[in-house]
N, C-alpha and C. Protein backbone atom coordinates (compact mmCIF):
# COMPACT_ATOMS: atom_id res chain seq x y z
N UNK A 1 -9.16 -6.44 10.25
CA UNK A 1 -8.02 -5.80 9.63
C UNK A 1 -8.31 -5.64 8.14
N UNK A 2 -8.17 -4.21 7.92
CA UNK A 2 -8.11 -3.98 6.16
C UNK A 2 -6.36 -3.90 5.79
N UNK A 3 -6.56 -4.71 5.27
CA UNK A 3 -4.90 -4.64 4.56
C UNK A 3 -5.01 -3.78 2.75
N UNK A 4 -4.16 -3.15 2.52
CA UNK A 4 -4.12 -2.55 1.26
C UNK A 4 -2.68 -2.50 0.29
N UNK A 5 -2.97 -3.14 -0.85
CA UNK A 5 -1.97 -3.12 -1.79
C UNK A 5 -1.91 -2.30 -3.06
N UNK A 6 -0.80 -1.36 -3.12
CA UNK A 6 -1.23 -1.10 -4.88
C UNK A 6 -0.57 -1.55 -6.02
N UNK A 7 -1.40 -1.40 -6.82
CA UNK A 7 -1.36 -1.84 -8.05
C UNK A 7 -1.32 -1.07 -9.19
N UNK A 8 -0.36 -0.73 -10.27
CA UNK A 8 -0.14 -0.06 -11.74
C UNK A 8 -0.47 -0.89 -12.38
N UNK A 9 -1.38 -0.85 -13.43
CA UNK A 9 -1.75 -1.68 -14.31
C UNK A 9 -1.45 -1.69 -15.52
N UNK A 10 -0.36 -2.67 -15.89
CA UNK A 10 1.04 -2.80 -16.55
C UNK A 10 -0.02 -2.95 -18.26
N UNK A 11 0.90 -3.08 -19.06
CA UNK A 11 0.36 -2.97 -20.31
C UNK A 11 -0.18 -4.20 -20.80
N UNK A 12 0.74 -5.38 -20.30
CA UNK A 12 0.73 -6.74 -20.88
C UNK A 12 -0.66 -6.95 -19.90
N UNK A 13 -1.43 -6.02 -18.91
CA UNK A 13 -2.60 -6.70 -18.51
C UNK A 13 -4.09 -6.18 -19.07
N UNK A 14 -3.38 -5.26 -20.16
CA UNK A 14 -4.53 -4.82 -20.72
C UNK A 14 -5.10 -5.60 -22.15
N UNK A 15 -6.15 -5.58 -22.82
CA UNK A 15 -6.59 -5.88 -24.37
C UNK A 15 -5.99 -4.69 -25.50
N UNK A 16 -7.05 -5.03 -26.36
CA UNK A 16 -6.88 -4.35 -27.29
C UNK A 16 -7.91 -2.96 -27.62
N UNK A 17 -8.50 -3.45 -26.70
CA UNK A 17 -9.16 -2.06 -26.27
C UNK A 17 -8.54 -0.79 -25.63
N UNK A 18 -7.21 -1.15 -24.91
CA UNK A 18 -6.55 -0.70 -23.65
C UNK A 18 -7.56 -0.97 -22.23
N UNK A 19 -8.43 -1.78 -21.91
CA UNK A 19 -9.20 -1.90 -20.90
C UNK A 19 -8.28 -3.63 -19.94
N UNK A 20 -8.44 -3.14 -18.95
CA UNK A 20 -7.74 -4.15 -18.00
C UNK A 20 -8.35 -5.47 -18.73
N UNK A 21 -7.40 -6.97 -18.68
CA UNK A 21 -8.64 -7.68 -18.99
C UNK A 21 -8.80 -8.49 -17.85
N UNK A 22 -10.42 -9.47 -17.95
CA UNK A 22 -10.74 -9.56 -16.76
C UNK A 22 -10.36 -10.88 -15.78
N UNK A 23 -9.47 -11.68 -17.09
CA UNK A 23 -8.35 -12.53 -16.37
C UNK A 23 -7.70 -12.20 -14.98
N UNK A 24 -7.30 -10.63 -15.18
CA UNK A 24 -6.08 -10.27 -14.16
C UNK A 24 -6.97 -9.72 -12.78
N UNK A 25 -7.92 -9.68 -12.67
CA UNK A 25 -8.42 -9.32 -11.46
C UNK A 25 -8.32 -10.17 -10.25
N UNK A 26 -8.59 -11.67 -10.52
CA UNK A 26 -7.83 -12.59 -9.65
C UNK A 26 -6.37 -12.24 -9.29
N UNK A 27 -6.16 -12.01 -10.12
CA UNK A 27 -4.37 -12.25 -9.51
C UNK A 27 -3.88 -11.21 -9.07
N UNK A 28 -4.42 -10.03 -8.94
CA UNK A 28 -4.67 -8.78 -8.43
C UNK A 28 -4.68 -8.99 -6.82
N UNK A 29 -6.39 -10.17 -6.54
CA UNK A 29 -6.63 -10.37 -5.75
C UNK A 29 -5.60 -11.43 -4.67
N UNK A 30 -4.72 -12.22 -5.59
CA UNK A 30 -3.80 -12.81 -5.32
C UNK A 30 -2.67 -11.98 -4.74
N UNK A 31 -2.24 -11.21 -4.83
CA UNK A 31 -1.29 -10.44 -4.54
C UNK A 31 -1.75 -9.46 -3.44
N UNK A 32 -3.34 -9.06 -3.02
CA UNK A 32 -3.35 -8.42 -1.44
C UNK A 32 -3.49 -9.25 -0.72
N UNK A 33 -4.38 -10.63 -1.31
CA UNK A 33 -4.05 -11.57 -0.17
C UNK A 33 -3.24 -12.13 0.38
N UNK A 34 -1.54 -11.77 -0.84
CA UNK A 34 -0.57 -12.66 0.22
C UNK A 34 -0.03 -11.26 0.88
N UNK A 35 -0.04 -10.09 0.60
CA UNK A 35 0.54 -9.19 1.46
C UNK A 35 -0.10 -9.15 2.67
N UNK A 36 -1.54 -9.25 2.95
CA UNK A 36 -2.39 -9.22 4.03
C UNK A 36 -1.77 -10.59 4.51
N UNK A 37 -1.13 -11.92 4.44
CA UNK A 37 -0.79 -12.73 5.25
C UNK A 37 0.43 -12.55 5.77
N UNK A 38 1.48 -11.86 4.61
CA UNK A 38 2.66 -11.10 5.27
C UNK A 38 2.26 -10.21 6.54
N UNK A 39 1.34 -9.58 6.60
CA UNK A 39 0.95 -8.29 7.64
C UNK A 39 0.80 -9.32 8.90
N UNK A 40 0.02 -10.42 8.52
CA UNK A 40 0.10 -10.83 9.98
C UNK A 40 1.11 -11.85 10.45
N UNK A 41 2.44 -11.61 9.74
CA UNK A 41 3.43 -12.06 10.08
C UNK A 41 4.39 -13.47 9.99
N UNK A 42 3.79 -13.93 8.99
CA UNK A 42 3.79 -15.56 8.01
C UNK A 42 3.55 -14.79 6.69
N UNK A 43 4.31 -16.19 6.16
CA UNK A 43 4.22 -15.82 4.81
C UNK A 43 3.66 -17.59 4.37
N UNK A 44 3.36 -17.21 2.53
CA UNK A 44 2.46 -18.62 2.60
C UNK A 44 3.45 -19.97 2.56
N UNK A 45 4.55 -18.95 1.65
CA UNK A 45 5.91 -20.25 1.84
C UNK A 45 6.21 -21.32 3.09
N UNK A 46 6.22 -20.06 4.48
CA UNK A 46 6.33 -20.56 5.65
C UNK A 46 4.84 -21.70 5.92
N UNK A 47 3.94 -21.12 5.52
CA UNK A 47 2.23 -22.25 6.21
C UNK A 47 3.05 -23.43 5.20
N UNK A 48 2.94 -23.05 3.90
CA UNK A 48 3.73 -24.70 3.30
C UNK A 48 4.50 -25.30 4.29
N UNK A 49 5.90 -25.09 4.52
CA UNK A 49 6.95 -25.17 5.45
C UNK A 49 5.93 -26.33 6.26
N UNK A 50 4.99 -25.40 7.24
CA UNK A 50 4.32 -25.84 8.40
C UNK A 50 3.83 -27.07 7.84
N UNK A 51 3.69 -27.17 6.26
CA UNK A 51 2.20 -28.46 5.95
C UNK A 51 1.40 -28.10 5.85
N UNK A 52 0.85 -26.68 5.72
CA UNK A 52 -0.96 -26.25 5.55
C UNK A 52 -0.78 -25.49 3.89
N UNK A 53 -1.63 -26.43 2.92
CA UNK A 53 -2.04 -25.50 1.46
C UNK A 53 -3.26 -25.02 2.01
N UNK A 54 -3.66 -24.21 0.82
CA UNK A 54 -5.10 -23.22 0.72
C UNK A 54 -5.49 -23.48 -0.38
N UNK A 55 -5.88 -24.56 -1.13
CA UNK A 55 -6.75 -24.24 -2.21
C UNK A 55 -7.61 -23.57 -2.89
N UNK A 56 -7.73 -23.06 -4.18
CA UNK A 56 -8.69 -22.04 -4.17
C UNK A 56 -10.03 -23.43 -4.68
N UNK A 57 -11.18 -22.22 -3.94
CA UNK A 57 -12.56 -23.73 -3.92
C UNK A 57 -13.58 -22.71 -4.40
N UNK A 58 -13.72 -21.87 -4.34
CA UNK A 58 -14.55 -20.39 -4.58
C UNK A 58 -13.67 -19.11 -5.12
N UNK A 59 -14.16 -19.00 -6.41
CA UNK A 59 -13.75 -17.26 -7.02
C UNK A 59 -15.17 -16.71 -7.45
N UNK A 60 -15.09 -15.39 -6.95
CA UNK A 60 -16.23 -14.31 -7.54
C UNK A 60 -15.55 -13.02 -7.93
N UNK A 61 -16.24 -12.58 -8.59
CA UNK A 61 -15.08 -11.46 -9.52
C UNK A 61 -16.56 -10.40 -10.26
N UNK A 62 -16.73 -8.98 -9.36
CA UNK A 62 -18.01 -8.02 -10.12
C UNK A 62 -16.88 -7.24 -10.53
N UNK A 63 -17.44 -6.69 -11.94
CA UNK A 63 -16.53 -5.69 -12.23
C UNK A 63 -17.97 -4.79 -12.10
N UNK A 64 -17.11 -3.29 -11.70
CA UNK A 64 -18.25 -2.37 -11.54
C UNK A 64 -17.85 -0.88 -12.22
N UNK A 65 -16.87 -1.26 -13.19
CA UNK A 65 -15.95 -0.08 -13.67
C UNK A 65 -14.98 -0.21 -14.47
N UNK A 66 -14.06 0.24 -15.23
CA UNK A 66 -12.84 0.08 -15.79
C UNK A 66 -11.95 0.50 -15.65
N UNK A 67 -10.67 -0.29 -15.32
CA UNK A 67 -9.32 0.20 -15.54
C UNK A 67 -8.70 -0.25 -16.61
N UNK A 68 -8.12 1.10 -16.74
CA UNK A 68 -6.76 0.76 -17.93
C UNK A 68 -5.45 0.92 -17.62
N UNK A 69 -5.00 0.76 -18.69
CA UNK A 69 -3.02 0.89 -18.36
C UNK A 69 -2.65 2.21 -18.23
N UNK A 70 -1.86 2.02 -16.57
CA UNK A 70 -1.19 2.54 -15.90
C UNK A 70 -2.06 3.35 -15.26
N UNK A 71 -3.32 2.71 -14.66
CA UNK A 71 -4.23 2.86 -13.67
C UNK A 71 -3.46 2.83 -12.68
N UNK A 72 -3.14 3.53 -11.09
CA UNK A 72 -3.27 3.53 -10.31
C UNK A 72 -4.64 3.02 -9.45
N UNK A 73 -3.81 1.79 -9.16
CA UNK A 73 -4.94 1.32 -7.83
C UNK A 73 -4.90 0.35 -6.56
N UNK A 74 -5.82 0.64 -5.81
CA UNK A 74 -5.48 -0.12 -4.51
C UNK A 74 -6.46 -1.12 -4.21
N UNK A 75 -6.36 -2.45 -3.73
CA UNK A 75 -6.98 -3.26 -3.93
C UNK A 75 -6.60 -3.88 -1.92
N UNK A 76 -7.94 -3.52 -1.36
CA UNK A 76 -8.32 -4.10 -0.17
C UNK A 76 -8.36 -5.08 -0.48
N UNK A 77 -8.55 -6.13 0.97
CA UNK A 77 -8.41 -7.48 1.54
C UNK A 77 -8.96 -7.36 2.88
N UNK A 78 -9.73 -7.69 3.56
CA UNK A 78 -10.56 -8.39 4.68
C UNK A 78 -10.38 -10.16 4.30
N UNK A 79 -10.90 -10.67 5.71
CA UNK A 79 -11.02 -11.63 6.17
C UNK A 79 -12.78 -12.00 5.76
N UNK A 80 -13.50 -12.28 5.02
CA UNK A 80 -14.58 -12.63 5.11
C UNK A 80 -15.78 -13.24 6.31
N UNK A 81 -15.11 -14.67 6.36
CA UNK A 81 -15.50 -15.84 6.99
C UNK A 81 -14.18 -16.64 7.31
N UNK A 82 -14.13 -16.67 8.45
CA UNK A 82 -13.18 -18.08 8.88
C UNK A 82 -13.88 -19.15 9.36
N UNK A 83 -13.38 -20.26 9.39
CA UNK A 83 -13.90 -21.65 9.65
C UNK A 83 -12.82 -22.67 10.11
N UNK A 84 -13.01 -23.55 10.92
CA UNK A 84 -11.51 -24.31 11.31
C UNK A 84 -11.20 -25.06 9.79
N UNK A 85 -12.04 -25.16 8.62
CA UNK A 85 -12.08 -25.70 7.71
C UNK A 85 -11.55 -24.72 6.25
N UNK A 86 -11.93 -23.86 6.33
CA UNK A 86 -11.91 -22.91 5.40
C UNK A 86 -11.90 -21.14 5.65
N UNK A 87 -11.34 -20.70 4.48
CA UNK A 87 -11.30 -18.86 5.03
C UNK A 87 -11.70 -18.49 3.78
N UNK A 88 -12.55 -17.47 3.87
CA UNK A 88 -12.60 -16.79 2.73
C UNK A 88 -12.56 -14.70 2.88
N UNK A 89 -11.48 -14.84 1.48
CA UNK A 89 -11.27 -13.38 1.66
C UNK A 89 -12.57 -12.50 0.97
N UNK A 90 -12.45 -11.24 1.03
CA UNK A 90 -13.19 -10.18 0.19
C UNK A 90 -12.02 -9.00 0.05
N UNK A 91 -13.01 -8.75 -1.41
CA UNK A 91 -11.65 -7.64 -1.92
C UNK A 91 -12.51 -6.53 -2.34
N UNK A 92 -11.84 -5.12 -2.70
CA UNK A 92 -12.26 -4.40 -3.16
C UNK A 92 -11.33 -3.43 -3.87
N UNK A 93 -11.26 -3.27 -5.22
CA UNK A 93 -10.37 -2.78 -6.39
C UNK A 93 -10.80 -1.03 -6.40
N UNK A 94 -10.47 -0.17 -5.77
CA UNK A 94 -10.79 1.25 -6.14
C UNK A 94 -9.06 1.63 -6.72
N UNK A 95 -9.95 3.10 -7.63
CA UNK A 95 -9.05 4.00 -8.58
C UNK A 95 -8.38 4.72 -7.48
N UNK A 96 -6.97 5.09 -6.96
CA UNK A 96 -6.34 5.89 -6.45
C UNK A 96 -6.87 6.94 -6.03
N UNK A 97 -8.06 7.62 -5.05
CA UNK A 97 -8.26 8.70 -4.71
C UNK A 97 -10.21 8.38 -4.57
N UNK A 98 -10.43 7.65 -5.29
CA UNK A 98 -11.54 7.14 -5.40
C UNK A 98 -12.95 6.55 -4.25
N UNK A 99 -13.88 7.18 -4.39
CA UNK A 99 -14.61 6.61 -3.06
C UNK A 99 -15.81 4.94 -3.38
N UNK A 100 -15.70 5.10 -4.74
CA UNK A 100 -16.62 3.62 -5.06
C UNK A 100 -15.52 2.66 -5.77
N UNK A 101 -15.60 1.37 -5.27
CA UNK A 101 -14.78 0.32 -6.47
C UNK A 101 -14.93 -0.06 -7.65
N UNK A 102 -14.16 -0.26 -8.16
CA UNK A 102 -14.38 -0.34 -9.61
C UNK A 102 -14.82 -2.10 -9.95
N UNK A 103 -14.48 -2.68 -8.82
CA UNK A 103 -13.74 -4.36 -8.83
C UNK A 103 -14.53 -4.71 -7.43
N UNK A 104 -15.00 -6.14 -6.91
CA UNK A 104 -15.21 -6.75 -6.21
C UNK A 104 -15.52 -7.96 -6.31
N UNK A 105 -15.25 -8.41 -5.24
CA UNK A 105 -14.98 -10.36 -5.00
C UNK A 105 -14.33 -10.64 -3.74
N UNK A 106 -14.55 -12.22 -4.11
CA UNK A 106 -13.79 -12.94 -3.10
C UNK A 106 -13.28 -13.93 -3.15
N UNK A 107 -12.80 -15.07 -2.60
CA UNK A 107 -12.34 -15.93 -2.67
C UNK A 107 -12.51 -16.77 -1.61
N UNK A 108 -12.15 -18.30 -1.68
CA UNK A 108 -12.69 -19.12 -0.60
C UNK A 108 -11.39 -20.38 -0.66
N UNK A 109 -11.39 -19.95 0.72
CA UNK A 109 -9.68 -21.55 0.27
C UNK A 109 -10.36 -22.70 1.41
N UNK A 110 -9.70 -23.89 0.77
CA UNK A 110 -9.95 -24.83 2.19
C UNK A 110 -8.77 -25.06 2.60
N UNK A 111 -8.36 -25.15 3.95
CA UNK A 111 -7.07 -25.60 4.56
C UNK A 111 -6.90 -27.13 4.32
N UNK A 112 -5.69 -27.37 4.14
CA UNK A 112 -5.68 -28.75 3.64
C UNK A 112 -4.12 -29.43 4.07
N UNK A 113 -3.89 -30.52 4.33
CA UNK A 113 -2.54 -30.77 4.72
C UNK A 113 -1.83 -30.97 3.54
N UNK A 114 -0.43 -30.42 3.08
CA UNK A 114 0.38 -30.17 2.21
C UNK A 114 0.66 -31.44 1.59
N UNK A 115 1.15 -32.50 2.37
CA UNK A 115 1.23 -34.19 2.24
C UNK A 115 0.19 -34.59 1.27
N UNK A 116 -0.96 -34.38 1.65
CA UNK A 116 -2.25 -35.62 1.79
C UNK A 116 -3.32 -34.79 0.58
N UNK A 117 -3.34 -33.58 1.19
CA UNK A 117 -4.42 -32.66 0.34
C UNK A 117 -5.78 -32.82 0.74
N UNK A 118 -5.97 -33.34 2.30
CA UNK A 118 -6.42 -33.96 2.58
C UNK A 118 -7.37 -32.75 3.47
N UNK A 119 -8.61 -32.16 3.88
CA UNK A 119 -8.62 -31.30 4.79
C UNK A 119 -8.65 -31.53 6.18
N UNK A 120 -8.03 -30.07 6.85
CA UNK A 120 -7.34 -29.88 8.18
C UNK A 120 -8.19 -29.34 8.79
N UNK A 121 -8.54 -29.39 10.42
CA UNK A 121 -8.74 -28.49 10.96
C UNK A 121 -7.80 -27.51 11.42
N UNK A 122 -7.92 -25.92 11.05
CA UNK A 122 -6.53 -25.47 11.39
C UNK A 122 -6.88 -24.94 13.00
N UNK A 123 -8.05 -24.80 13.66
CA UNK A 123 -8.14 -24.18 14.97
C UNK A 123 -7.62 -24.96 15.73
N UNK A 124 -7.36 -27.19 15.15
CA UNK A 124 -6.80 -27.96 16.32
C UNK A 124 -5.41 -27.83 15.93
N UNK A 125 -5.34 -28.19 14.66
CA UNK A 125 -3.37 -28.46 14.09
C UNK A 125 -2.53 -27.48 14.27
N UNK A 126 -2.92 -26.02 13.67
CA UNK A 126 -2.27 -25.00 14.17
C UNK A 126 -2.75 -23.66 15.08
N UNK A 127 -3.30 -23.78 15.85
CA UNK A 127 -4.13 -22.91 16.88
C UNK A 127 -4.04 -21.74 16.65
N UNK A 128 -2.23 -21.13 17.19
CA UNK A 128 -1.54 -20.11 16.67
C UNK A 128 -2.12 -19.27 15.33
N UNK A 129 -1.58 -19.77 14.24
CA UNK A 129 -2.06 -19.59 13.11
C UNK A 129 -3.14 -18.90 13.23
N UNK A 130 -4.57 -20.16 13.21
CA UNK A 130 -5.52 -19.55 13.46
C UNK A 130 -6.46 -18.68 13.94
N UNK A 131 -5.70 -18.27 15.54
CA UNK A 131 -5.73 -17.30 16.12
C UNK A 131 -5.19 -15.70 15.18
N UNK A 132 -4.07 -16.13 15.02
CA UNK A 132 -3.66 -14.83 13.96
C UNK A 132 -4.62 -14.41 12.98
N UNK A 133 -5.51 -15.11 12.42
CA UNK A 133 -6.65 -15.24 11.25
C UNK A 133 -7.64 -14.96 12.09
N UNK A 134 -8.20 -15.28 13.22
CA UNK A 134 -9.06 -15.10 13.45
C UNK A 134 -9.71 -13.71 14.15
N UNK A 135 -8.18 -13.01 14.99
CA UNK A 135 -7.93 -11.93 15.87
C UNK A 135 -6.86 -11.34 14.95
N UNK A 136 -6.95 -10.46 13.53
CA UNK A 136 -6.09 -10.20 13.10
C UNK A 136 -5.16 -8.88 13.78
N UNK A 137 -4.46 -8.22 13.63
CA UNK A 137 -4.08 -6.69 14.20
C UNK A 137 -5.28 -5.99 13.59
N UNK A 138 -5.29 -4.65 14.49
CA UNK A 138 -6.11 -3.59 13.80
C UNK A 138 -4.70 -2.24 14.02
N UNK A 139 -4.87 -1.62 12.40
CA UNK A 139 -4.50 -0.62 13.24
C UNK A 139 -3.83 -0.38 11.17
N UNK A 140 -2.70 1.14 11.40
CA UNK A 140 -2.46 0.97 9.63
C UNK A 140 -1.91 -0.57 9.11
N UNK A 141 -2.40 -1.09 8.15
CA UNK A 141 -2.08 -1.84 7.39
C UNK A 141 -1.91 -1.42 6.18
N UNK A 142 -1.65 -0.63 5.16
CA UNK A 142 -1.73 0.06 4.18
C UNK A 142 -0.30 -0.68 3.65
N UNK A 143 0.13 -0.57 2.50
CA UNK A 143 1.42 -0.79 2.01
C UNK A 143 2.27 -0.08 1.09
């Protein structure tokens, strides 16, 4: 499943250059990854709820381009790698209409019990879940 979010790139995320800065690309990435967990029908509030955090354990971040303020853009999300231990996403930041990204990375969480912080296997504790992560939908995901 490709899930897709967009993004205007507000003023307060630019320098003084007017060029995006490169703080905000994470949190960019933060924001398709929780819509892509909305898509498959949980939200992260609810995995708390359940007892499962995601730590972040891995960030990578290429910039391959520039945006500025009030860029139009859409920022993919895939599933990388799953593991009963860990998931890691991949992203990709293109300009509105655009066929190369401007932005790429990923991220790497470990599942962990909310209590303890302790790590989980999520394929035994929450099967479900995992199944959802592992067999995501195919089909539009766009937003």
């Amino acid at each position: 499943m490709i899930s897709e979010s967009r993004i205007t790139v507000r003023y307060a995320e630019t320098d003084q250059m007017g060029v995006t800065h490169h703080a905000v690309y994470p949190i960019w990435y933060e924001v398709a990854r929780t819509d892509f967990i909305k898509q498959l029908g949980i939200t992260y509030s609810e995995m708390e709820r359940m007892g499962v955090m995601t730590p972040l354990i891995e960030l990578t971040c290429h910039y391959h381009g520039v945006t500025r303020y009030e860029d139009e853009l859409v920022v993919r999300v895939t599933i990388g790698r799953l593991t009963p231990a860990r998931i890691q996403f991949c992203y990709e930041i293109y300009h509105v209409g655009e066929e190369r990204p401007c932005n790429t990375g990923s991220t790497t969480h470990a599942w962990v019990d909310a209590a303890t912080f302790r790590p989980i296997n999520m394929k035994r504790k929450f099967p479900d879940l995992y199944e959802k992560m592992a067999h995501p939908p195919v089909g539009d995901t766009a937003l």
